[in-house]
Protein backbone atom coordinates (compact mmCIF):
# COMPACT_ATOMS: atom_id res chain seq x y z
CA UNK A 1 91.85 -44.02 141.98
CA UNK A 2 93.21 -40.44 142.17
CA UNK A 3 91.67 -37.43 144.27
CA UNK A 4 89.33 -36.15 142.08
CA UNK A 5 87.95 -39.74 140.53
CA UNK A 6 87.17 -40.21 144.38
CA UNK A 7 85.29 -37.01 145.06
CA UNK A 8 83.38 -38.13 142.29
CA UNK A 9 82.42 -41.33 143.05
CA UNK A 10 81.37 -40.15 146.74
CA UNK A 11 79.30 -37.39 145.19
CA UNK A 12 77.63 -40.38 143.19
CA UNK A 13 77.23 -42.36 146.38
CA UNK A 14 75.99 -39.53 148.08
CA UNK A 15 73.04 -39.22 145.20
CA UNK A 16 72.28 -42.95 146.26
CA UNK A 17 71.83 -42.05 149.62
CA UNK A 18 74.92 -43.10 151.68
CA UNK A 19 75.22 -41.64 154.95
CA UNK A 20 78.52 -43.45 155.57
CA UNK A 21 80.54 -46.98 155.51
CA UNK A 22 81.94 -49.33 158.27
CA UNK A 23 84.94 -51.16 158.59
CA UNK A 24 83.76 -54.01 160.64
CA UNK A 25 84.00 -57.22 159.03
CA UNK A 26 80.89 -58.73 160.00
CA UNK A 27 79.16 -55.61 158.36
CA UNK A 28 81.37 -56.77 155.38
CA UNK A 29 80.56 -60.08 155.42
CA UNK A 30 76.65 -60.44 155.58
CA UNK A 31 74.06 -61.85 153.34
CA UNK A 32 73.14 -65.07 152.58
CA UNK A 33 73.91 -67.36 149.59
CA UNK A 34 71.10 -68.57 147.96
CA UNK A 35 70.78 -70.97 145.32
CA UNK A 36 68.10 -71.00 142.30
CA UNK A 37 67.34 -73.12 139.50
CA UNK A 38 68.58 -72.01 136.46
CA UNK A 39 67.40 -72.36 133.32
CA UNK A 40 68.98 -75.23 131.02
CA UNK A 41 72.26 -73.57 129.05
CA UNK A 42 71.70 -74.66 125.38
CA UNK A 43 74.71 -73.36 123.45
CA UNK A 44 73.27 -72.47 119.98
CA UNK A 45 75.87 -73.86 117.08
CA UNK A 46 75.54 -70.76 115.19
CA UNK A 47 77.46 -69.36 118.22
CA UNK A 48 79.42 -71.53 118.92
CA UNK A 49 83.15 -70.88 117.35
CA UNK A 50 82.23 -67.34 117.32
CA UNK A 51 83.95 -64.24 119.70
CA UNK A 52 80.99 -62.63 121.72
CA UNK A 53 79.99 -59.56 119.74
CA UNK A 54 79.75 -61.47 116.31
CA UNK A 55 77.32 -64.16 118.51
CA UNK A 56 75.48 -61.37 120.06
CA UNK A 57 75.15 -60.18 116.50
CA UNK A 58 74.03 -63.64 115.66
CA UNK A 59 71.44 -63.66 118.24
CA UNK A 60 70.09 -60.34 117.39
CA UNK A 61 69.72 -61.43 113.49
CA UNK A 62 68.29 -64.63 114.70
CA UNK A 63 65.53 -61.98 116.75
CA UNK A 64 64.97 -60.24 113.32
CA UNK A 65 62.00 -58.01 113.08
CA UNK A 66 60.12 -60.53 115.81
CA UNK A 67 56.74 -61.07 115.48
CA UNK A 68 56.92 -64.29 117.36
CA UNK A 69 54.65 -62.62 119.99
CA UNK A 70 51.20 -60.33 120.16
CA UNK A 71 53.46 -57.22 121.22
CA UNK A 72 54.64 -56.97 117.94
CA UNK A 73 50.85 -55.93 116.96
CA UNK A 74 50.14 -54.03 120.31
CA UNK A 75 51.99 -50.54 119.14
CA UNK A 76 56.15 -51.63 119.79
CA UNK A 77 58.44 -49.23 117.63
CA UNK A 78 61.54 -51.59 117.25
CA UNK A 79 63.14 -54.35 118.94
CA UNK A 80 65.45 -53.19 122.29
CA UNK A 81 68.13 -55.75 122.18
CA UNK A 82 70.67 -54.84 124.44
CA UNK A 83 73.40 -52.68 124.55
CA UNK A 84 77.19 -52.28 126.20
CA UNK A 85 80.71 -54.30 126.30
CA UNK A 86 79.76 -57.64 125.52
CA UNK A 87 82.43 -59.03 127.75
CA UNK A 88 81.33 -57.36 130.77
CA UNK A 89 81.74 -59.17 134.31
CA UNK A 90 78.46 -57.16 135.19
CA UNK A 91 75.31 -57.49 133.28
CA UNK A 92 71.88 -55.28 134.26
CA UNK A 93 68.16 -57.04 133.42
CA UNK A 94 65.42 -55.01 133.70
CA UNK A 95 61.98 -55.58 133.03
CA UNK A 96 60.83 -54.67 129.28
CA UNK A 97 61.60 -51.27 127.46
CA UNK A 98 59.52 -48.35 127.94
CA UNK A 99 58.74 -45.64 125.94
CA UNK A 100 61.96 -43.79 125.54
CA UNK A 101 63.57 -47.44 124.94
CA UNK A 102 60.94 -48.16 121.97
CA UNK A 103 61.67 -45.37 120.09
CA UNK A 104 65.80 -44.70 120.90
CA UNK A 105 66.42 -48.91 120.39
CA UNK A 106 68.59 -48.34 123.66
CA UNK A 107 67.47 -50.08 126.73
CA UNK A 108 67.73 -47.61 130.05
CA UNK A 109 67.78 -44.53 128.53
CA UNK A 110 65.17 -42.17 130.22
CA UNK A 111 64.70 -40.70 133.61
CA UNK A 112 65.19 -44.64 135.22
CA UNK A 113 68.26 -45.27 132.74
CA UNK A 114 69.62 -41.70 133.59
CA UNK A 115 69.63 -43.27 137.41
CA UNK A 116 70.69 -46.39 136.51
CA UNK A 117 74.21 -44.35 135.20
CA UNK A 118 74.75 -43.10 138.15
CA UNK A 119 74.60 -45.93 140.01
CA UNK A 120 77.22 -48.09 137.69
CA UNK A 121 79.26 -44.67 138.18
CA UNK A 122 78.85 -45.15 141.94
CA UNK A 123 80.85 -48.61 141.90
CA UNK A 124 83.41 -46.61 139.86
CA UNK A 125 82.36 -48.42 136.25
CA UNK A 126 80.67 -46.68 133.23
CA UNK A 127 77.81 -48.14 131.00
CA UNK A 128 80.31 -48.56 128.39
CA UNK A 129 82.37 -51.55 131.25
CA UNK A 130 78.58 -53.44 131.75
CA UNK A 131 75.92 -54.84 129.98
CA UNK A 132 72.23 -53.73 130.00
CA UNK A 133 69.66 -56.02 128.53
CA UNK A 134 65.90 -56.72 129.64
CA UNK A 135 63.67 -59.64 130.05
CA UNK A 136 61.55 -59.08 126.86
CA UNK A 137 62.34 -57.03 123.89
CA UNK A 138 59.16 -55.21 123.19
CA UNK A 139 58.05 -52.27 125.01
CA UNK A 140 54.11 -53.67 126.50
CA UNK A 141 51.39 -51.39 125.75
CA UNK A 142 51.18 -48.94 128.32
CA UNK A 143 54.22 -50.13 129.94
CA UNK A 144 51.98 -52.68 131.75
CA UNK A 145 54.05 -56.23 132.71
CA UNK A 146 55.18 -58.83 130.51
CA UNK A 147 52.60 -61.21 130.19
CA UNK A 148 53.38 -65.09 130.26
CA UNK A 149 53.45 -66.04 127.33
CA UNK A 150 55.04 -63.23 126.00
CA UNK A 151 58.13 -64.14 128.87
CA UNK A 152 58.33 -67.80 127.77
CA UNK A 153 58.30 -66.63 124.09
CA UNK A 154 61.18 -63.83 124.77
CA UNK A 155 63.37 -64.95 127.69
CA UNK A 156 65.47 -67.86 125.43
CA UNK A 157 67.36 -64.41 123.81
CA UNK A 158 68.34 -63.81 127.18
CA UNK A 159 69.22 -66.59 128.36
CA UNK A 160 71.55 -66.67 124.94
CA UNK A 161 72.49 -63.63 125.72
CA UNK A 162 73.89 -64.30 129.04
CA UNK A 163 75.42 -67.56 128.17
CA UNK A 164 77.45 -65.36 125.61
CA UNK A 165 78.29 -62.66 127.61
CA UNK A 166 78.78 -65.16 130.42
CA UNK A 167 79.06 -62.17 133.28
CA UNK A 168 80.44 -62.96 136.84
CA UNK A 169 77.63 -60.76 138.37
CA UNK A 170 73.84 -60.60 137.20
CA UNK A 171 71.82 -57.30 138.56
CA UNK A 172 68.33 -58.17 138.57
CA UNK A 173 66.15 -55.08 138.65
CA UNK A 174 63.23 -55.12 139.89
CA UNK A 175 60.17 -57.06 141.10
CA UNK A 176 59.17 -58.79 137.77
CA UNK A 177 62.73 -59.57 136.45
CA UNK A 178 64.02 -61.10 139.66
CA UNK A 179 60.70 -63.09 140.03
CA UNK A 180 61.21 -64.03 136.60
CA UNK A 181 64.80 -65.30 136.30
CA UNK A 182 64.31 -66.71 139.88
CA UNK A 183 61.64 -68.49 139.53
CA UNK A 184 59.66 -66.90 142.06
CA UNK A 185 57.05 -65.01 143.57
CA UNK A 186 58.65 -63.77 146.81
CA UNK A 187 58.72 -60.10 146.85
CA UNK A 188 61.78 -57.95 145.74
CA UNK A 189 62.45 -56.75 149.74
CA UNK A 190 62.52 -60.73 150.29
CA UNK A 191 64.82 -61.44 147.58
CA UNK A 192 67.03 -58.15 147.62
CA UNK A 193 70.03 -58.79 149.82
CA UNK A 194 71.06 -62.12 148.89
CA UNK A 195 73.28 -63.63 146.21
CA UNK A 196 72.11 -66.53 143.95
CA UNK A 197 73.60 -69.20 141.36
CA UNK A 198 72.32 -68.38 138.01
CA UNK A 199 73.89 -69.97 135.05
CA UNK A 200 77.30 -69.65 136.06
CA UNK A 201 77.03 -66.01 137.26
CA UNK A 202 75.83 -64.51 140.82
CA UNK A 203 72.54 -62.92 140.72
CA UNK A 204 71.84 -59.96 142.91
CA UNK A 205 68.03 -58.76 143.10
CA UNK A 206 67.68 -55.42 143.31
CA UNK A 207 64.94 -52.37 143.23
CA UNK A 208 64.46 -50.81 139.91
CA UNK A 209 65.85 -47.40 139.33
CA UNK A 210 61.89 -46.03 138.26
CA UNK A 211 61.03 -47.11 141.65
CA UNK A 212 63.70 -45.31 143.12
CA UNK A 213 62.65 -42.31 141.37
CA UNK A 214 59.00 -42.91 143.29
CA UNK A 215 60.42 -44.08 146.29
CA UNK A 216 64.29 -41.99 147.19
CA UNK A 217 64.24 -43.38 150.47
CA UNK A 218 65.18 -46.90 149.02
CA UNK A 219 68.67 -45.75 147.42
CA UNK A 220 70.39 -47.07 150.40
CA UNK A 221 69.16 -50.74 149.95
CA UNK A 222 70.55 -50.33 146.43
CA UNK A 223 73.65 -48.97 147.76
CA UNK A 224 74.44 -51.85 149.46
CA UNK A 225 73.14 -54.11 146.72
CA UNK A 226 75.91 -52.59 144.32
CA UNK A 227 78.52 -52.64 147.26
CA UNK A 228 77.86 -56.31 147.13
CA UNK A 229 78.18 -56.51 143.53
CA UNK A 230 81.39 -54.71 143.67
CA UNK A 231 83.07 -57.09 146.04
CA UNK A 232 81.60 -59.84 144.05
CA UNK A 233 83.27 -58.20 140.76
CA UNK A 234 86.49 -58.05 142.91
CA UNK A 235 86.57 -61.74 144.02
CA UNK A 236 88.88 -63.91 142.16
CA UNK A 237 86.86 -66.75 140.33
């Protein structure tokens, strides 16, 4: 990294709220490991044999125009597949798209996506390196949360999606999509901080870049989060 790609990754970081670093290995080395229960991995035959954008591809035709759900009726534009280098290491999950998301097709594209960019340009990657999908494919009415059996009717697509892209690090963010590929109902400031198994990847649980636009003062948990990711990203498999 030469002088100028550093300035502006500490600019980044400094948008994120870091008021400095430490060398101490302890510091380094802390949070737990956690283990979840994934999810079976099913490999699909149609995807088998196939490099990973043609079986993305395959999953997204295999989505079609979905009406496998009520959303479909309840006002959703398009379908918000996912988007970015479908051999990334790091993959993003959000929630569901929102408004900007239903009508662009794009997943993290407004104010909260806008944020989201800067922090992947904070670990020194770009949203063209990662790989930015969400939990359900339909924006809810109102941008209210995913109901259940809209999830349990959605979340195979990710999980095909994952098992495709098969990333070393999973970014969960947010309450509902950590809760929901964890299994859990523990809060997001019990869950943030820790690493977990998840179908062959590490999960990391993190807050959601629209509640960082409410709530600034949490950019340095999120900091860290990403720090962890990075080192995670760094270690040899």
């Amino acid at each position: 990294m030469d002088h100028d790609q550093l300035a502006e990754h500490l600019v980044f970081a400094k948008e994120l709220g870091v008021a400095g670093a430490s060398r101490d290995p302890a510091w380094r080395a802390r949070g737990a490991q956690q283990t979840a229960e994934d999810p079976p991995i099913v490999t699909h035959p149609v995807t088998l044999s196939m490099n990973a954008e043609d079986a993305l591809a395959a999953v997204r035709a295999d989505i079609g125009d979905c009406t496998r759900c009520k959303l479909h009726a309840l006002g959703r534009s398009q379908i918000v597949f996912g988007v970015g280098n479908c051999n990334a290491d790091l993959m993003f999950v959000g929630e569901a798209p929102g408004a900007d998301e239903d009508v662009q097709g794009i997943p993290f594209v407004g104010r909260a996506g806008q944020l989201l960019t800067k922090i992947i340009e904070a670990i020194a990657l770009t949203r063209d390196d990662v790989y930015i999908a969400n939990v359900i494919k339909c924006r809810p009415p109102q941008n209210r949360n995913p109901e259940p059996d809209e999830v349990e009717t959605c979340e195979p697509f990710l999980f095909r999606q994952i098992d495709i892209i098969k990333p070393k690090v999973i970014v969960a963010l947010g309450k509902f999509a950590a809760q929901t590929l964890l299994r859990t109902l523990d809060p997001i400031s019990r869950l943030r901080g820790r690493v977990y198994d998840y179908r062959g990847a590490k999960l990391i649980p993190t807050f959601h870049p629209a509640y960082l636009l409410r709530n600034p003062s949490s950019k340095r948990e999120v900091w860290e989060d990403m720090k962890l990711a990075k080192r995670l990203l760094e270690t040899p498999i």
